[in-house]
C-alpha atoms as a PDB file:
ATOM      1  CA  UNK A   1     -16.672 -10.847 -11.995  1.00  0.00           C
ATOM      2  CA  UNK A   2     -14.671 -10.967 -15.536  1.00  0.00           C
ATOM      3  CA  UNK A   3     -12.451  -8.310 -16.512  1.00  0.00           C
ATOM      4  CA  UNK A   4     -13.794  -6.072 -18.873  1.00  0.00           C
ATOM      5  CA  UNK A   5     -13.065  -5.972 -22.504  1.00  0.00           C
ATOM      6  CA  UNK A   6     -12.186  -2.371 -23.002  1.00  0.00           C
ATOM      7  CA  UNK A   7      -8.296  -2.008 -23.965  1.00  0.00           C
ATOM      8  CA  UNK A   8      -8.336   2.091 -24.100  1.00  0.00           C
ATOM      9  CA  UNK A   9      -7.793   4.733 -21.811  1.00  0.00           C
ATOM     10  CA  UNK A  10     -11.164   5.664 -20.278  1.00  0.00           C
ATOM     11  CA  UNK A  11     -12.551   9.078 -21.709  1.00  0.00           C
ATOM     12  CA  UNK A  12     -15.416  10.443 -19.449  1.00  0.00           C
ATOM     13  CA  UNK A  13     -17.861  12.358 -21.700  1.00  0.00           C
ATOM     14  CA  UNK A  14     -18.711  15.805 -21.299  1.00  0.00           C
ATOM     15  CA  UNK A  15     -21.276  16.632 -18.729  1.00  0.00           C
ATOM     16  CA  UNK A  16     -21.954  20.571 -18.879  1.00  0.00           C
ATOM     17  CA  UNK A  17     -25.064  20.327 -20.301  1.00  0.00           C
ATOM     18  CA  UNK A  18     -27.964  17.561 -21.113  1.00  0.00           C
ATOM     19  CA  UNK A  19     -27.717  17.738 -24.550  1.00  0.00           C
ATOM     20  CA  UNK A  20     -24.084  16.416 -24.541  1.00  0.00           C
ATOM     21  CA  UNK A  21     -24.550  13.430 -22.382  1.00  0.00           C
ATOM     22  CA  UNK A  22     -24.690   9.888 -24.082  1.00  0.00           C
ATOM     23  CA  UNK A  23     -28.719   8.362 -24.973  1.00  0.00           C
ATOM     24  CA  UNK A  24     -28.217   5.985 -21.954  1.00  0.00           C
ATOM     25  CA  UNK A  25     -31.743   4.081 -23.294  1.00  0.00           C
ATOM     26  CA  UNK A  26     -28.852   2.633 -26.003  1.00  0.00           C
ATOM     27  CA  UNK A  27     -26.487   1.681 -23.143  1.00  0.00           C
ATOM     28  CA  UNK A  28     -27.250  -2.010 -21.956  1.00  0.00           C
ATOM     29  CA  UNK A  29     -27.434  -1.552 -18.482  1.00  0.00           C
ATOM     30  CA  UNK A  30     -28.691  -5.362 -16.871  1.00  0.00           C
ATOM     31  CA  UNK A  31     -27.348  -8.379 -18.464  1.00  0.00           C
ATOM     32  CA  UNK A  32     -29.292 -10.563 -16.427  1.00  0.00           C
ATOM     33  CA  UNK A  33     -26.024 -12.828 -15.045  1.00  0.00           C
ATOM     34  CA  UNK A  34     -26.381 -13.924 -11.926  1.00  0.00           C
ATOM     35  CA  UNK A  35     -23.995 -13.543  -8.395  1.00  0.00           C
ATOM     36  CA  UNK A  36     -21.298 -15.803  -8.596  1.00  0.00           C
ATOM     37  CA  UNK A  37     -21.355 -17.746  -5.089  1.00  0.00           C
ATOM     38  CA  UNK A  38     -23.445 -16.968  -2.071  1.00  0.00           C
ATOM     39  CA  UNK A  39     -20.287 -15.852   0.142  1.00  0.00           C
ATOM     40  CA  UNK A  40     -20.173 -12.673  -2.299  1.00  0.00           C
ATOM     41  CA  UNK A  41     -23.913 -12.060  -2.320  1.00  0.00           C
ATOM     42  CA  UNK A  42     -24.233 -11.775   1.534  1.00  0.00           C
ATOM     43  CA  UNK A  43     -21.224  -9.676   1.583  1.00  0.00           C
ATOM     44  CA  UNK A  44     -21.652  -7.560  -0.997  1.00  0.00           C
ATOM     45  CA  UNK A  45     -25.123  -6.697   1.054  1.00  0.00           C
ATOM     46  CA  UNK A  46     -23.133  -6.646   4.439  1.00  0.00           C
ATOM     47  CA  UNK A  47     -21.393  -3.348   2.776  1.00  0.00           C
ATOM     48  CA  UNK A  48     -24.388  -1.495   1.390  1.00  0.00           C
ATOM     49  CA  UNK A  49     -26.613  -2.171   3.912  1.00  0.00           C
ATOM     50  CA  UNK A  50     -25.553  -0.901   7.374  1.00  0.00           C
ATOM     51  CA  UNK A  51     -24.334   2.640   5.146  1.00  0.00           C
ATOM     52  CA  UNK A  52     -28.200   3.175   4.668  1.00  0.00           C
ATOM     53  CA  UNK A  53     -28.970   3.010   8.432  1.00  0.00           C
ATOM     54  CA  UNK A  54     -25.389   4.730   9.846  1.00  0.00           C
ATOM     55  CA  UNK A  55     -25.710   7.956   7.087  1.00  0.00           C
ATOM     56  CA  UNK A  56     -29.710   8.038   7.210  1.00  0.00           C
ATOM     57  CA  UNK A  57     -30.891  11.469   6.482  1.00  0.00           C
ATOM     58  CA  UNK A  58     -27.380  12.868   7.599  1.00  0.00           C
ATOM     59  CA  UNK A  59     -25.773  12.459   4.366  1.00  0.00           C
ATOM     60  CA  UNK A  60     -26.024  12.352   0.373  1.00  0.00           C
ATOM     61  CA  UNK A  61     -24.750   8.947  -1.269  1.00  0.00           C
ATOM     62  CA  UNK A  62     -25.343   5.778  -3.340  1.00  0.00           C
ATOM     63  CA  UNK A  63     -23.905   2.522  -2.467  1.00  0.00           C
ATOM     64  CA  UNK A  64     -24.745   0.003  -4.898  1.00  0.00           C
ATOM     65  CA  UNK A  65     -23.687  -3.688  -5.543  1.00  0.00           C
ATOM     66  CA  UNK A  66     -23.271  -5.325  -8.491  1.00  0.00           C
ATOM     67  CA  UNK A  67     -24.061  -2.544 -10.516  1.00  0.00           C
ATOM     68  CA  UNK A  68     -22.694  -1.120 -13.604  1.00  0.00           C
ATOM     69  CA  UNK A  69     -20.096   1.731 -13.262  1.00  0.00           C
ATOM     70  CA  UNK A  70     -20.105   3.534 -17.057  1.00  0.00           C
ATOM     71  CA  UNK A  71     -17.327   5.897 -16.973  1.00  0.00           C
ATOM     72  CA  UNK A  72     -17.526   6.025 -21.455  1.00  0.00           C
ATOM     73  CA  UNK A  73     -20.548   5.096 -23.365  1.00  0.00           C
ATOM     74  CA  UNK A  74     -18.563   3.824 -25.761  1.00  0.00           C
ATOM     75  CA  UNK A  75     -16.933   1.218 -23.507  1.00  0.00           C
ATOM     76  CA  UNK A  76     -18.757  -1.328 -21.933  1.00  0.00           C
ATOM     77  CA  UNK A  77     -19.180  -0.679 -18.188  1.00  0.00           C
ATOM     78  CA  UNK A  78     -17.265  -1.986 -15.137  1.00  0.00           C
ATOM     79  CA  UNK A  79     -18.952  -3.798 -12.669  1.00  0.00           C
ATOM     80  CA  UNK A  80     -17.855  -3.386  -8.963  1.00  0.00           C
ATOM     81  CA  UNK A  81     -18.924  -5.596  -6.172  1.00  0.00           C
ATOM     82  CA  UNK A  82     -19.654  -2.766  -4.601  1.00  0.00           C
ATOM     83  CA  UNK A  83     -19.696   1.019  -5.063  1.00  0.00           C
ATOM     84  CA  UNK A  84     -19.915   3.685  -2.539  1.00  0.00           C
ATOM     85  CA  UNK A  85     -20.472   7.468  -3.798  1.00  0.00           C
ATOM     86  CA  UNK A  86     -20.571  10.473  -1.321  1.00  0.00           C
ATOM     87  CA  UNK A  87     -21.855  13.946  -1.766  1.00  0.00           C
ATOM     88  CA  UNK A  88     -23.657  13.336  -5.006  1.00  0.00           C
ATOM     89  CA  UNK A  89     -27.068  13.852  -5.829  1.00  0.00           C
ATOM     90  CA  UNK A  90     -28.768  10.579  -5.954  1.00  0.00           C
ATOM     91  CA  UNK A  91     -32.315  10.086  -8.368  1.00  0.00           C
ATOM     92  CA  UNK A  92     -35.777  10.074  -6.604  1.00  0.00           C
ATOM     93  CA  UNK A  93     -36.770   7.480  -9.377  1.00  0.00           C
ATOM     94  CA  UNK A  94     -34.201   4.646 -10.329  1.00  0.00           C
ATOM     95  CA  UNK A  95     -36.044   2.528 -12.705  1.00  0.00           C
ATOM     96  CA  UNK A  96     -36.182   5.112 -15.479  1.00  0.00           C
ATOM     97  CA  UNK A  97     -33.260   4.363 -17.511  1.00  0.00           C
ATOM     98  CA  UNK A  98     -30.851   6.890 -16.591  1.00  0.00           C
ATOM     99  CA  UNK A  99     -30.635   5.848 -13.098  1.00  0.00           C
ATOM    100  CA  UNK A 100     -30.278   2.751 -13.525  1.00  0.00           C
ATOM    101  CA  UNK A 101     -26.511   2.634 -13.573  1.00  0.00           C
ATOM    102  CA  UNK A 102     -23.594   4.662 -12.035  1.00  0.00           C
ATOM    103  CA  UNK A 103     -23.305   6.685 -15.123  1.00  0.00           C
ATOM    104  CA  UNK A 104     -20.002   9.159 -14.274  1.00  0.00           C
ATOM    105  CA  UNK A 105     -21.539  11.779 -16.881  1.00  0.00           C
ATOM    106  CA  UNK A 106     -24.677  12.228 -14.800  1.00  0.00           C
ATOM    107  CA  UNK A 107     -23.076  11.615 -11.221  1.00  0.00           C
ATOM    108  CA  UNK A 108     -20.558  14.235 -12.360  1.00  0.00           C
ATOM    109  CA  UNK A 109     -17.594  12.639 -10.082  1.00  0.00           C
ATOM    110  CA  UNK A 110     -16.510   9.298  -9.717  1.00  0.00           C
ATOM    111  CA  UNK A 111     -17.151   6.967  -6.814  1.00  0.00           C
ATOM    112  CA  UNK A 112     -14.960   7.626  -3.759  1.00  0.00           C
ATOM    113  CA  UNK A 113     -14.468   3.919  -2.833  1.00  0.00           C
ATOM    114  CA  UNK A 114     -14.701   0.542  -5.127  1.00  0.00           C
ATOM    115  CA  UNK A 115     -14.743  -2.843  -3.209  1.00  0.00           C
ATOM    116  CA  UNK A 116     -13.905  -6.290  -5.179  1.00  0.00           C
ATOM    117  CA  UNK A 117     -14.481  -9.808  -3.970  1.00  0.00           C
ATOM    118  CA  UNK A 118     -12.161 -12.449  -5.633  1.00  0.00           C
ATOM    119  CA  UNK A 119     -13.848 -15.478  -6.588  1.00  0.00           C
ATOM    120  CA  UNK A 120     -11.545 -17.001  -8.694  1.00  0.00           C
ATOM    121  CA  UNK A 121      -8.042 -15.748 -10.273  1.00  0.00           C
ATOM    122  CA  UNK A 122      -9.460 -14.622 -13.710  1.00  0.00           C
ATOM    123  CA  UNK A 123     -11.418 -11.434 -12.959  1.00  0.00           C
ATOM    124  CA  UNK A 124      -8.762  -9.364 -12.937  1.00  0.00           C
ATOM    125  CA  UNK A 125      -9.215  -7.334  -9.414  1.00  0.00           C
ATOM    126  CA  UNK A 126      -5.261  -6.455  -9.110  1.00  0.00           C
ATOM    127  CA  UNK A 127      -4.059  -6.079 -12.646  1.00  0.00           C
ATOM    128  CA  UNK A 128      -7.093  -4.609 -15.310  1.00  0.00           C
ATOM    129  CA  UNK A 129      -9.683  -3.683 -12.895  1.00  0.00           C
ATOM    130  CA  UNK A 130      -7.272  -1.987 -10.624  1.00  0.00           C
ATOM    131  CA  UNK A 131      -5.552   0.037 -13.472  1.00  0.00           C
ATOM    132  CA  UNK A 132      -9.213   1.059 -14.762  1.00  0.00           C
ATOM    133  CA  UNK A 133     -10.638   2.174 -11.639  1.00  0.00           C
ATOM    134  CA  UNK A 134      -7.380   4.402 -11.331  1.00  0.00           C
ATOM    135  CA  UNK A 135      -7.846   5.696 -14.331  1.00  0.00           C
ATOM    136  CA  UNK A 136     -11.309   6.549 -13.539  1.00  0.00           C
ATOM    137  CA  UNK A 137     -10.256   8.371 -10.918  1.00  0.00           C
ATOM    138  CA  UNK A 138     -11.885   5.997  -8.047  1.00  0.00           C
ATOM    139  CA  UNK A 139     -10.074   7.330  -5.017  1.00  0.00           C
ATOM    140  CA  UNK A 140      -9.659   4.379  -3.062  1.00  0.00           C
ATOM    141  CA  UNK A 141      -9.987   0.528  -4.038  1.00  0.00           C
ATOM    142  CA  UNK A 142     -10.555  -2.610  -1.987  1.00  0.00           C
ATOM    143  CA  UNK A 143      -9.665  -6.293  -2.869  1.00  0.00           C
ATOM    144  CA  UNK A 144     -11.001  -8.592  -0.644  1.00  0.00           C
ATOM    145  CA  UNK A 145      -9.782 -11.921  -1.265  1.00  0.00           C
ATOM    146  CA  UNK A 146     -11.455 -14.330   0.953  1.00  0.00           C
ATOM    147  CA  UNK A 147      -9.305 -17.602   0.170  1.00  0.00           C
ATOM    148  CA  UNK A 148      -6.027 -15.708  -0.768  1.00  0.00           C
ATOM    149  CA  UNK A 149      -6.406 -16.976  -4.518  1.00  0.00           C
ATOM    150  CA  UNK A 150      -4.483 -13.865  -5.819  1.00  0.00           C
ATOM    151  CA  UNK A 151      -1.480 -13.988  -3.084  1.00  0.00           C
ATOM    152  CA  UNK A 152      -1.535 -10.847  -1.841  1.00  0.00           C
ATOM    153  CA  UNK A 153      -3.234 -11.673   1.199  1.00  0.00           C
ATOM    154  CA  UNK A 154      -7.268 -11.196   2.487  1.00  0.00           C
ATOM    155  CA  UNK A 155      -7.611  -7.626   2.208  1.00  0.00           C
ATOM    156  CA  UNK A 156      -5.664  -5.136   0.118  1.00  0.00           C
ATOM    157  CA  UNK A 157      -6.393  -1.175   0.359  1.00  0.00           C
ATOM    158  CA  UNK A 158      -5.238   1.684  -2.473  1.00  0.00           C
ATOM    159  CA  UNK A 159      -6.071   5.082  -2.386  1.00  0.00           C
ATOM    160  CA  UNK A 160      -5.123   7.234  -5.389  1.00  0.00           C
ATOM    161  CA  UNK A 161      -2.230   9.748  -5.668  1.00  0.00           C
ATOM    162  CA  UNK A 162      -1.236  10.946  -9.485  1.00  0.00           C
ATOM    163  CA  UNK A 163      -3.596   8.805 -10.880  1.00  0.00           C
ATOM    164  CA  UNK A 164      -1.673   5.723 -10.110  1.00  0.00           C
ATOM    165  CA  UNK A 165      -2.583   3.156  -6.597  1.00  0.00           C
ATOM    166  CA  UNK A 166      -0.522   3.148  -3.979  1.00  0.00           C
ATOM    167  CA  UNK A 167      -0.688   0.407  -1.584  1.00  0.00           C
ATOM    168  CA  UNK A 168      -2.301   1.906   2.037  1.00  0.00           C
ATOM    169  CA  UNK A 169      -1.351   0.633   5.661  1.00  0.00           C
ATOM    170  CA  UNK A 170      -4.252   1.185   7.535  1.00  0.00           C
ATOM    171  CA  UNK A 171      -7.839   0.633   6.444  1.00  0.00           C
ATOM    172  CA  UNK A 172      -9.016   4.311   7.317  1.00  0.00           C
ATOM    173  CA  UNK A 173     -10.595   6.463   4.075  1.00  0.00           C
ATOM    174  CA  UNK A 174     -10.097   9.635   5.042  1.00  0.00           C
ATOM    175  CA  UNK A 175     -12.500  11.164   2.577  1.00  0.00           C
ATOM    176  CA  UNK A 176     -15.622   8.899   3.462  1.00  0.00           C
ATOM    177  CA  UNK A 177     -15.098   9.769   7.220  1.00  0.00           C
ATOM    178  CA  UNK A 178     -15.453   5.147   7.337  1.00  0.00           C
ATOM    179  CA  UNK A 179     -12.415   2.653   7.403  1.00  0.00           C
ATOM    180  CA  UNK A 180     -12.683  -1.309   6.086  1.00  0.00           C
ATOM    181  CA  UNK A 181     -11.759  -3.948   8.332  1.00  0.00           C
ATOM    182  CA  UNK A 182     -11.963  -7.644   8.377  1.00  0.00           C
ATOM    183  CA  UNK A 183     -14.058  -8.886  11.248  1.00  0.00           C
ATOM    184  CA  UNK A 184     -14.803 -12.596  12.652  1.00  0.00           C
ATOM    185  CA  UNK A 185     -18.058 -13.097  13.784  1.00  0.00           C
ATOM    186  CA  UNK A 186     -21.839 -14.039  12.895  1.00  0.00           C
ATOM    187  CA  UNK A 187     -23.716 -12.577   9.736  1.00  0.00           C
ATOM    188  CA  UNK A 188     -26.998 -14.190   8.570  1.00  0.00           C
ATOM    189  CA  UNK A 189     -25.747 -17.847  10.912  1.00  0.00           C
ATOM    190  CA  UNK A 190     -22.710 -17.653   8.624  1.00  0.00           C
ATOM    191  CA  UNK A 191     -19.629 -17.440  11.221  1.00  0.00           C
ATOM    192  CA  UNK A 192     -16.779 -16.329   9.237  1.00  0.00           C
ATOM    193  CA  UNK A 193     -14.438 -13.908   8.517  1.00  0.00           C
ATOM    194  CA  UNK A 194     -16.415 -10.703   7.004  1.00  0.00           C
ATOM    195  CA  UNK A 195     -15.085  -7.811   5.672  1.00  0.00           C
ATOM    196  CA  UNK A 196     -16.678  -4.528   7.016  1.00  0.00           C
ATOM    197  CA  UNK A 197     -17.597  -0.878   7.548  1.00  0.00           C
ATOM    198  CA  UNK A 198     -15.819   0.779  10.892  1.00  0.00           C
ATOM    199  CA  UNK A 199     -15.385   3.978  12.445  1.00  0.00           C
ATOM    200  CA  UNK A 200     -12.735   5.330  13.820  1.00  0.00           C
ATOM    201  CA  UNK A 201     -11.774   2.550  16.438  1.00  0.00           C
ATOM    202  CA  UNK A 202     -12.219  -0.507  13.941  1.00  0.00           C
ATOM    203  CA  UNK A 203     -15.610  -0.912  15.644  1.00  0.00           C
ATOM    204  CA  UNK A 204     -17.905  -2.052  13.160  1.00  0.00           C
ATOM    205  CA  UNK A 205     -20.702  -0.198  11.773  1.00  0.00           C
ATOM    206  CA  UNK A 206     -23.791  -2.215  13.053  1.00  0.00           C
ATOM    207  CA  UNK A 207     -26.385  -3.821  10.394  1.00  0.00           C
ATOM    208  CA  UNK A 208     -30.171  -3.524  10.964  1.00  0.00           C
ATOM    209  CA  UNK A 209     -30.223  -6.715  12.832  1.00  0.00           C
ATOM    210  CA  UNK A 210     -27.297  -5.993  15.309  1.00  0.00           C
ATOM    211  CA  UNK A 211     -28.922  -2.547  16.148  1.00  0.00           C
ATOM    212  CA  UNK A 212     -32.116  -4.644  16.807  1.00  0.00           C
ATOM    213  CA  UNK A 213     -30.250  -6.936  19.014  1.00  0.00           C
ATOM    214  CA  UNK A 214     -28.593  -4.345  20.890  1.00  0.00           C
ATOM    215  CA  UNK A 215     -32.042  -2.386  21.722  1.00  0.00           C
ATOM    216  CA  UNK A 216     -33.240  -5.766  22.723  1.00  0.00           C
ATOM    217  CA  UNK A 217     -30.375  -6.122  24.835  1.00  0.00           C
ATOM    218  CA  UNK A 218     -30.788  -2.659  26.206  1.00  0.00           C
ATOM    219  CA  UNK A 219     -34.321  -3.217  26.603  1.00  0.00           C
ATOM    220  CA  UNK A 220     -34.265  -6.350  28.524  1.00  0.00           C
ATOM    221  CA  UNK A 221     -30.931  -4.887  30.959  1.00  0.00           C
ATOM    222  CA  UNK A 222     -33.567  -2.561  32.105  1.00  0.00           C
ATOM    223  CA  UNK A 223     -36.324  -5.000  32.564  1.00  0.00           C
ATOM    224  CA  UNK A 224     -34.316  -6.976  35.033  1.00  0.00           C
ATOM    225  CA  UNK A 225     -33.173  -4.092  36.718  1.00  0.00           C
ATOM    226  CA  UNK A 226     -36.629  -2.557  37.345  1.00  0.00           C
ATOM    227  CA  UNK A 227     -37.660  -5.839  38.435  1.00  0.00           C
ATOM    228  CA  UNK A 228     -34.519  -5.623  41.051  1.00  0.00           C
ATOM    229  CA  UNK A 229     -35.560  -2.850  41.856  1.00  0.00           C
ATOM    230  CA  UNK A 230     -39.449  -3.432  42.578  1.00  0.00           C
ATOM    231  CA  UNK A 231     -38.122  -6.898  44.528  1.00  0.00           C
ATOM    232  CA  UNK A 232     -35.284  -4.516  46.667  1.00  0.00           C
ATOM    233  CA  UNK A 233     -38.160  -2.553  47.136  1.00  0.00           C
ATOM    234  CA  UNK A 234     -40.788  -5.507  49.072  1.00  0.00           C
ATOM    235  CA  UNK A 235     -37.999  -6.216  50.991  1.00  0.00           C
ATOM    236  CA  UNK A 236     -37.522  -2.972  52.691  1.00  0.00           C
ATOM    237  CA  UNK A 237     -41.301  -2.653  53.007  1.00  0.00           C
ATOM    238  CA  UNK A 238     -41.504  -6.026  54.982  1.00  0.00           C
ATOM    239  CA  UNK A 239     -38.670  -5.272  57.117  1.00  0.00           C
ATOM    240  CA  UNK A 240     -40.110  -1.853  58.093  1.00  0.00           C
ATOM    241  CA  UNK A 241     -43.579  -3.409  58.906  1.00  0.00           C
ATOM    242  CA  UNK A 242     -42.076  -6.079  61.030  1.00  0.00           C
ATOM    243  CA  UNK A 243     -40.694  -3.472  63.320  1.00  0.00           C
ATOM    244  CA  UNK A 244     -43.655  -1.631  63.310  1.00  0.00           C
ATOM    245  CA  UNK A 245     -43.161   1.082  61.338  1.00  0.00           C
ATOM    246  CA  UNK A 246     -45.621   2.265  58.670  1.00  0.00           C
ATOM    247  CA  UNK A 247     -43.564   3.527  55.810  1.00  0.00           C
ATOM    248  CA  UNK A 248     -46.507   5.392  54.042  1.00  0.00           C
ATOM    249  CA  UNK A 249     -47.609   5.706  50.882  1.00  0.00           C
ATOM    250  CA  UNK A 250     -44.300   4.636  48.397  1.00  0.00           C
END
């Protein structure tokens, strides 16, 4: 993504009432620009989606990708590769226009936890981004940086303290109860490195597919051992009847 073009000091307009919030229906909220390589698009989904599955119907969020973050309606928006909100109240209905975006006014908090994906060395993730999200007041921020373009190595971590980063040494986020780490393995036939959800551990949190794999597992593992079992089974019965002895009904 490019850096944005605001230069000021984000001001978050006043949200204790309807009347003062910004007309969002003036606010262009879909420019229409496409992902910028395939690597980002699969994992920009390889972060939203599993959070829908692990947190369904246990908890209250948004994580988005690609989708505006307005923090001023009189600054154009920033637009993380992916956004993850907790404890908010999230829109039945998000075509109408003001649910379209991540507007902080209507949210009434900013997001707890901002990923980037460097593409390239001009968009800005550790110098203009970084200092806006800050400013914001995102609590922690992510730059994963596949091909080490930037130099600071594959995955960087900041949470927030005095409204400045500071650089973190582990990849747990304390106040989304999830950590981030990088992970080599298979997503979509793409074996690569991956940057994902954990718990705890560092065990990943599974997609919809790797549940479905595991059940399948699962459900096969006791398959084959109810078929041991019915073939451990018709050899005791023929081993009893060739001494004579009648076993009765099994």
């Amino acid at each position: 993504m490019s850096p944005t073009t605001a230069q000021t000091t984000p001001s978050v307009p006043p949200a204790a009432g309807g009347e003062e919030w910004p007309d969002e229906t003036k606010l262009v909220t879909e420019d229409g620009k496409p992902v910028d390589n395939i690597y980002s698009e699969k994992q920009m989904r390889l972060l939203t989606e599993p959070l829908y599955l692990h947190w369904a119907g246990n908890r209250r969020f948004i994580a988005t990708a690609n989708v505006g973050l307005f923090y001023n309606a009189n600054q154009p928006p920033l637009v993380p590769d992916v956004l993850l909100s907790t404890d908010v109240e999230v829109p039945d209905e998000f075509y109408s226009k003001p649910n379209r975006s991540y507007f902080l006014w209507r949210y009434g908090r900013p997001p707890k936890v901002v990923i980037e994906i460097v593409s390239n060395k001009e968009g800005g993730e550790d110098t203009t981004k970084r200092d806006l999200y800050a400013q914001i007041g995102v609590s922690n921020y992510a730059i994963h940086d596949p091909d080490n373009l930037l130099g600071g190595g594959t995955l960087r971590l900041f949470s927030l303290f005095e409204n400045r980063y500071r650089p973190k040494p582990d990849g747990w986020l304390e106040s989304v109860g999830l950590g981030l780490t990088l992970w080599h393995g298979p997503f979509e036939e793409w074996d690569t490195i991956w940057l994902r959800w954990c718990d705890q551990k560092g065990d990943p949190i599974p997609t919809g597919a790797e549940r479905a794999a595991e059940a399948e597992t699962l459900r096969a593992e006791a398959l084959r051992q109810a078929e041991a079992e019915r073939q451990r089974a018709e050899k005791l019965l023929a081993i009893l009847k060739e001494k004579g002895i009648d076993p009765g009904p099994l």
